[in-house]
Protein backbone atom coordinates (compact mmCIF):
# COMPACT_ATOMS: atom_id res chain seq x y z
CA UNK A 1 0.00 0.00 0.00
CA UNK A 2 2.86 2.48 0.73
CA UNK A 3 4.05 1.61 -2.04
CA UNK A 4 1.20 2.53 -4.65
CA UNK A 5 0.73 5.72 -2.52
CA UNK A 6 5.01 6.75 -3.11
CA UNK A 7 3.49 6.19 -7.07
CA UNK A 8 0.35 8.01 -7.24
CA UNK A 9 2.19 10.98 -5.15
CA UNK A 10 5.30 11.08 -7.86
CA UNK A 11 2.68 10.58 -10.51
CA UNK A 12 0.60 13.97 -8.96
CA UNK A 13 3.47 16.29 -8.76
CA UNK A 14 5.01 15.42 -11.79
CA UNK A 15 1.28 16.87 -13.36
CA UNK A 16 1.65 19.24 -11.21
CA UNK A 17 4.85 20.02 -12.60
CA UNK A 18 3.65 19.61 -16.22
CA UNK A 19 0.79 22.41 -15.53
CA UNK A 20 3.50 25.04 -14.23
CA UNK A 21 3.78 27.08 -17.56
CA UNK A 22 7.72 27.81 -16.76
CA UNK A 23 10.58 28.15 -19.96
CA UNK A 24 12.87 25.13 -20.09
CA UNK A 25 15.67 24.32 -17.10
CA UNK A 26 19.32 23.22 -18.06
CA UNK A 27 21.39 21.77 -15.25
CA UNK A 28 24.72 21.14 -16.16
CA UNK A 29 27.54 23.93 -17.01
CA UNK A 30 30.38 21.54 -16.56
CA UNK A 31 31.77 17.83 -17.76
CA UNK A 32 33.77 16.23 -20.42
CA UNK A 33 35.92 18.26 -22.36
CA UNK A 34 35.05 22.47 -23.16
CA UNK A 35 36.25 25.60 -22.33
CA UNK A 36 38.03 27.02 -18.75
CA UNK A 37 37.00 30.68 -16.96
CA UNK A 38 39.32 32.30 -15.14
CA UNK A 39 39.10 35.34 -12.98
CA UNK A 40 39.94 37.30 -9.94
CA UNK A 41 37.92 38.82 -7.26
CA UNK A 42 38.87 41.60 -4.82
CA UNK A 43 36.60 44.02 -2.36
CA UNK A 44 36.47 47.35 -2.93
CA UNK A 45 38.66 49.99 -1.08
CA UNK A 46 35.75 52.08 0.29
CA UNK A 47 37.56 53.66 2.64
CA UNK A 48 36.29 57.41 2.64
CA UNK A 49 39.53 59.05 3.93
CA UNK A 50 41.61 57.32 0.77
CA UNK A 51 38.77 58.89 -0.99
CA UNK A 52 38.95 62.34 -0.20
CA UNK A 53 42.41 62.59 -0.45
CA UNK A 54 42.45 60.32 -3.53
CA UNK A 55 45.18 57.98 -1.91
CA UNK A 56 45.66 54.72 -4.15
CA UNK A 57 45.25 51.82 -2.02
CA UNK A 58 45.36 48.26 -3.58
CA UNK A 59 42.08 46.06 -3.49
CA UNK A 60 41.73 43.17 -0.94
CA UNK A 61 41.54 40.07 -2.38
CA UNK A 62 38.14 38.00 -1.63
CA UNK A 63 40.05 34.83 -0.58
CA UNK A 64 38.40 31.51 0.20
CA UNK A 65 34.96 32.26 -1.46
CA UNK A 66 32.75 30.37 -3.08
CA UNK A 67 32.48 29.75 -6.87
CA UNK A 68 29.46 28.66 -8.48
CA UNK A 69 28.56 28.26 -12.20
CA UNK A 70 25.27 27.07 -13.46
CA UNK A 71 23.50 27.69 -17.02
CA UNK A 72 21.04 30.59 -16.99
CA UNK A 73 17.81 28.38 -16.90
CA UNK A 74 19.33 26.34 -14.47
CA UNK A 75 16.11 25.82 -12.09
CA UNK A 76 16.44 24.77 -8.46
CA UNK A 77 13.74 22.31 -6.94
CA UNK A 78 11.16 23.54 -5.06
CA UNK A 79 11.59 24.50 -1.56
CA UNK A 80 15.81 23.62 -1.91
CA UNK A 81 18.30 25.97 -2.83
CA UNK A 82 20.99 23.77 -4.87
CA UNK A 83 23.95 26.10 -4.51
CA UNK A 84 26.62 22.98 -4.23
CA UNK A 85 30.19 24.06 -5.45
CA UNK A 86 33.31 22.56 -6.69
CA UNK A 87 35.71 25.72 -6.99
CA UNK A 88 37.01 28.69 -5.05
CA UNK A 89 38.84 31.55 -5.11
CA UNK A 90 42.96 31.22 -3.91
CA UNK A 91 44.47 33.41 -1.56
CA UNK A 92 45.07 36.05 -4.04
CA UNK A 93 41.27 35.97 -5.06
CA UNK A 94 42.23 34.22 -8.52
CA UNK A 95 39.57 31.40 -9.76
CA UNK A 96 39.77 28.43 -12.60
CA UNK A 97 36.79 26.85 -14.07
CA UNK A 98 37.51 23.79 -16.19
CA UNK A 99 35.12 21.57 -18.54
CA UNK A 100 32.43 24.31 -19.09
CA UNK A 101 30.62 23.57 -21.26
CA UNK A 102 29.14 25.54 -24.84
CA UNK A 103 26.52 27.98 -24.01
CA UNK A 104 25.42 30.88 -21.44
CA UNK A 105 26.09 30.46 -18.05
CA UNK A 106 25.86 32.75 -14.75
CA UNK A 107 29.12 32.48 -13.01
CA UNK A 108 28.75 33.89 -9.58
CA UNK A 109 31.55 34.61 -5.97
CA UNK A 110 30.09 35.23 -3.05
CA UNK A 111 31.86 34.90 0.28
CA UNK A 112 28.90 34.61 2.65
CA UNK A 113 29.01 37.65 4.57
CA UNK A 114 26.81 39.90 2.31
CA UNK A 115 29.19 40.26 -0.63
CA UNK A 116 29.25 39.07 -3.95
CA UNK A 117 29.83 39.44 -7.81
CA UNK A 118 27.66 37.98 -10.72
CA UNK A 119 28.46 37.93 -14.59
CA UNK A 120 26.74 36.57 -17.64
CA UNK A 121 28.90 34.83 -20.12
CA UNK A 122 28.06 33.28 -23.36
CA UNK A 123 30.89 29.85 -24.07
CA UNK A 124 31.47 29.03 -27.81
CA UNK A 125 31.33 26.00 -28.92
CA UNK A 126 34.87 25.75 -29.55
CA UNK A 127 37.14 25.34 -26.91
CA UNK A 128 38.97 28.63 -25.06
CA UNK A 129 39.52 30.74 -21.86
CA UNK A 130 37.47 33.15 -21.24
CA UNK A 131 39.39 35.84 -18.97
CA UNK A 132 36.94 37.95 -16.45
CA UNK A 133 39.45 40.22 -15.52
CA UNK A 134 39.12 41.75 -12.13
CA UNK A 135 35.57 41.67 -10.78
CA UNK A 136 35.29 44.13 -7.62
CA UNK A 137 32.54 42.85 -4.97
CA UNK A 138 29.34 44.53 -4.19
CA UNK A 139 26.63 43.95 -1.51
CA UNK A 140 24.13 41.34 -2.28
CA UNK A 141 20.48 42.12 -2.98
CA UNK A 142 16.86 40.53 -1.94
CA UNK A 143 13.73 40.53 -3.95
CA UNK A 144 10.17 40.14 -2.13
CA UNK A 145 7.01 38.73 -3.32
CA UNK A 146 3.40 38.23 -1.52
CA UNK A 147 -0.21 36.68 -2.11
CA UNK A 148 -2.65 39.36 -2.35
CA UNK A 149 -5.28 37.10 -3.32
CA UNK A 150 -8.45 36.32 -1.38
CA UNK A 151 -9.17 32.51 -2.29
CA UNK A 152 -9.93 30.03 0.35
CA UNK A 153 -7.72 27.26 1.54
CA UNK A 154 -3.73 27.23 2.37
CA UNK A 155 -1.28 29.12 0.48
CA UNK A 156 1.57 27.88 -1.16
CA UNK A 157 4.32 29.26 -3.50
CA UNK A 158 7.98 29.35 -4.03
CA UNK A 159 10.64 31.79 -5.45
CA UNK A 160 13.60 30.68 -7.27
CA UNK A 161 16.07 32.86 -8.70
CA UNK A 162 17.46 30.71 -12.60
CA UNK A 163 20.96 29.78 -12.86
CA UNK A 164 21.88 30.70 -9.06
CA UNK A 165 20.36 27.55 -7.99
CA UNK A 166 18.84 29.64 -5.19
CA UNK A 167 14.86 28.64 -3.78
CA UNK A 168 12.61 29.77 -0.64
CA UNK A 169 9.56 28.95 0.47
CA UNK A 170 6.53 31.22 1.37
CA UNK A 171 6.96 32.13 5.53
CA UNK A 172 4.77 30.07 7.68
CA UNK A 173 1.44 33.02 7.60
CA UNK A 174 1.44 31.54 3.76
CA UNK A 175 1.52 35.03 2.39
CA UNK A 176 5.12 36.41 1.73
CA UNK A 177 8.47 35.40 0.37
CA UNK A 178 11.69 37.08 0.57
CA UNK A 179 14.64 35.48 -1.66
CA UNK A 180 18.28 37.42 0.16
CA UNK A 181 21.52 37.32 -0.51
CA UNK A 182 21.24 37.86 -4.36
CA UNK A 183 24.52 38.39 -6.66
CA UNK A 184 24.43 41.61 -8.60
CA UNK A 185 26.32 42.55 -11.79
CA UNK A 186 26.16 45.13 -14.30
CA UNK A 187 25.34 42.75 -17.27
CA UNK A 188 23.39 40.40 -14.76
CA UNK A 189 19.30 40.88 -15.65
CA UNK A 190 17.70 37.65 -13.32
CA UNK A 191 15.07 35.33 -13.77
CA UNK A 192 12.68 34.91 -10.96
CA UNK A 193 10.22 31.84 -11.41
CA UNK A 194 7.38 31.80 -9.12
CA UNK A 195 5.95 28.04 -8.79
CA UNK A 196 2.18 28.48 -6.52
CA UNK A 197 1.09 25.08 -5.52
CA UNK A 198 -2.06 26.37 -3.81
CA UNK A 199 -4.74 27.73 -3.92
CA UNK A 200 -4.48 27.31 -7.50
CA UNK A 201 -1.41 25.94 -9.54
CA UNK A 202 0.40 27.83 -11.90
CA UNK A 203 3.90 28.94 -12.21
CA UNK A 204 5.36 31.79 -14.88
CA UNK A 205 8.75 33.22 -15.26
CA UNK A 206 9.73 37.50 -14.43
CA UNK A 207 12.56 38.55 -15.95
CA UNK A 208 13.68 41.71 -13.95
CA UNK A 209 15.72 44.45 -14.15
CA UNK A 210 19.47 44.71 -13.22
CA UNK A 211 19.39 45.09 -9.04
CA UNK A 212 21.60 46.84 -7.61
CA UNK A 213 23.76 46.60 -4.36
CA UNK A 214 22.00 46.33 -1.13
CA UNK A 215 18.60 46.91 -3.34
CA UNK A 216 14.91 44.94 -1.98
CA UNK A 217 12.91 44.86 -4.99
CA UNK A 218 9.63 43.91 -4.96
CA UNK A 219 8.08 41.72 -7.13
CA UNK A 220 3.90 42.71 -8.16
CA UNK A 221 1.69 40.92 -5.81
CA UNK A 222 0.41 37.83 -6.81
CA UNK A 223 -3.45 37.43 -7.34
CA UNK A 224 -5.89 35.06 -7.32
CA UNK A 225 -6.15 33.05 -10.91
C-alpha cells in the first residue's frame, strides 16, 4: 500500500509540474571536455579618507569564497536551494573553471558575509579561456514577493532565482516570500520563477531588471487566478 501511494504521489506532482507554464531548465555547465574561466575577485577599497584625499590603495583580495557556475535556466527544486560548489577563489582571489561547457552560463563569488559578484557569459562552442578580468565585490540584494489574493484554503508558493540555484519557500502566515543574498552585476538581468502550488497551480517566469547593491525589490503581488 505504501508503495502505490510513493506512485500516485510522484505521478501527482510530476502533473503538477507539467501544468506550471515555466521556460525550459538546463542543469549542467560543466563535464567532459570544453572551455576554462578564469578570474579574480577583490573588495572594494571604500575607505572614505583614501577617498577624499584620492590615496591609491590596492584592493583586498576575496580569498576563500565560493564559486558557483550554473546555465542561466538552471532551475532549483522547489523548496531547496541547490547552490553545491566545486571551486574557489585562492588566496590572491584568482579562480579556474575547467570543462564548461558551450553555451550561457551565470558564473557567480560570493563569500557569505553579504558580498558578492555575478556575470553573464556566453561559451562558444569551440574550446577557449574566457578571462573575467578583475571583478570588484558589491553587496548582495533581496527581492520580495506576496499573495494578495483572497481565495480560500492554504497558500503555497515558491521563489527561485534561474541559474543561481537559489529557492525559498513562502513564511509560515502563507503570504510572503523574501529570496536574500542575491549576486548583482552590471550585465546580470535575473530570472525569478514563481511556482504556486495552492490555492491554484500555476507557475510563470519574471525577468527583472538589473538590481543593484544592497537593493529589496519587490516583485507585483500575486493574485488570485
Amino acid at each position: 500500500m505504501k508503495f502505490f501511494k510513493s506512485v500516485l504521489f510522484t505521478s501527482l506532482f510530476a502533473l503538477i509540474l507539467q501544468c506550471l507554464s515555466m521556460g525550459p531548465s538546463e542543469s549542467a555547465s560543466t563535464g567532459g571536455s570544453g572551455s576554462e574561466v578564469v578570474g579574480v575577485v577583490n573588495y572594494p577599497d571604500s575607505s572614505n579618507a583614501a577617498k577624499k584625499m584620492r590615496i591609491f590603495t590596492p584592493d583586498r583580495p576575496m580569498k576563500f569564497a565560493n564559486v558557483y557556475i550554473n546555465p542561466r535556466s538552471f532551475l532549483a527544486d522547489t523548496g531547496l536551494s541547490q547552490v553545491t560548489t566545486r571551486y574557489h577563489t585562492s588566496e590572491d582571489g584568482s579562480f579556474r573553471i575547467s570543462q564548461v561547457l558551450p553555451g550561457e552560463h551565470l558564473v557567480y563569488v560570493n563569500d557569505g558575509a553579504g558580498m558578492a559578484i555575478a556575470t553573464m557569459i556566453t561559451v562558444p562552442q569551440d574550446s577557449t579561456t574566457i578571462d573575467l578580468g578583475v571583478l570588484l565585490a558589491k553587496k548582495t540584494a533581496s527581492v520580495q514577493v506576496q499573495y494578495d489574493g483572497v481565495a480560500p484554503g492554504k497558500v503555497l508558493f515558491y521563489v527561485t532565482l534561474r541559474g543561481a540555484g537559489m529557492s525559498v519557500r513562502c513564511t509560515e502566515r502563507n503570504l510572503f516570500a523574501v529570496l536574500k543574498d542575491i549576486p548583482t552585476g552590471d550585465n546580470v538581468k535575473h530570472t525569478i520563477t514563481v511556482r504556486m502550488f495552492s490555492p491554484f497551480v500555476k507557475g510563470f517566469d519574471l525577468d527583472i531588471p538589473v538590481l543593484k547593491p544592497s537593493q529589496l525589490f519587490t516583485l507585483e503581488s500575486l493574485k488570485d487566478l
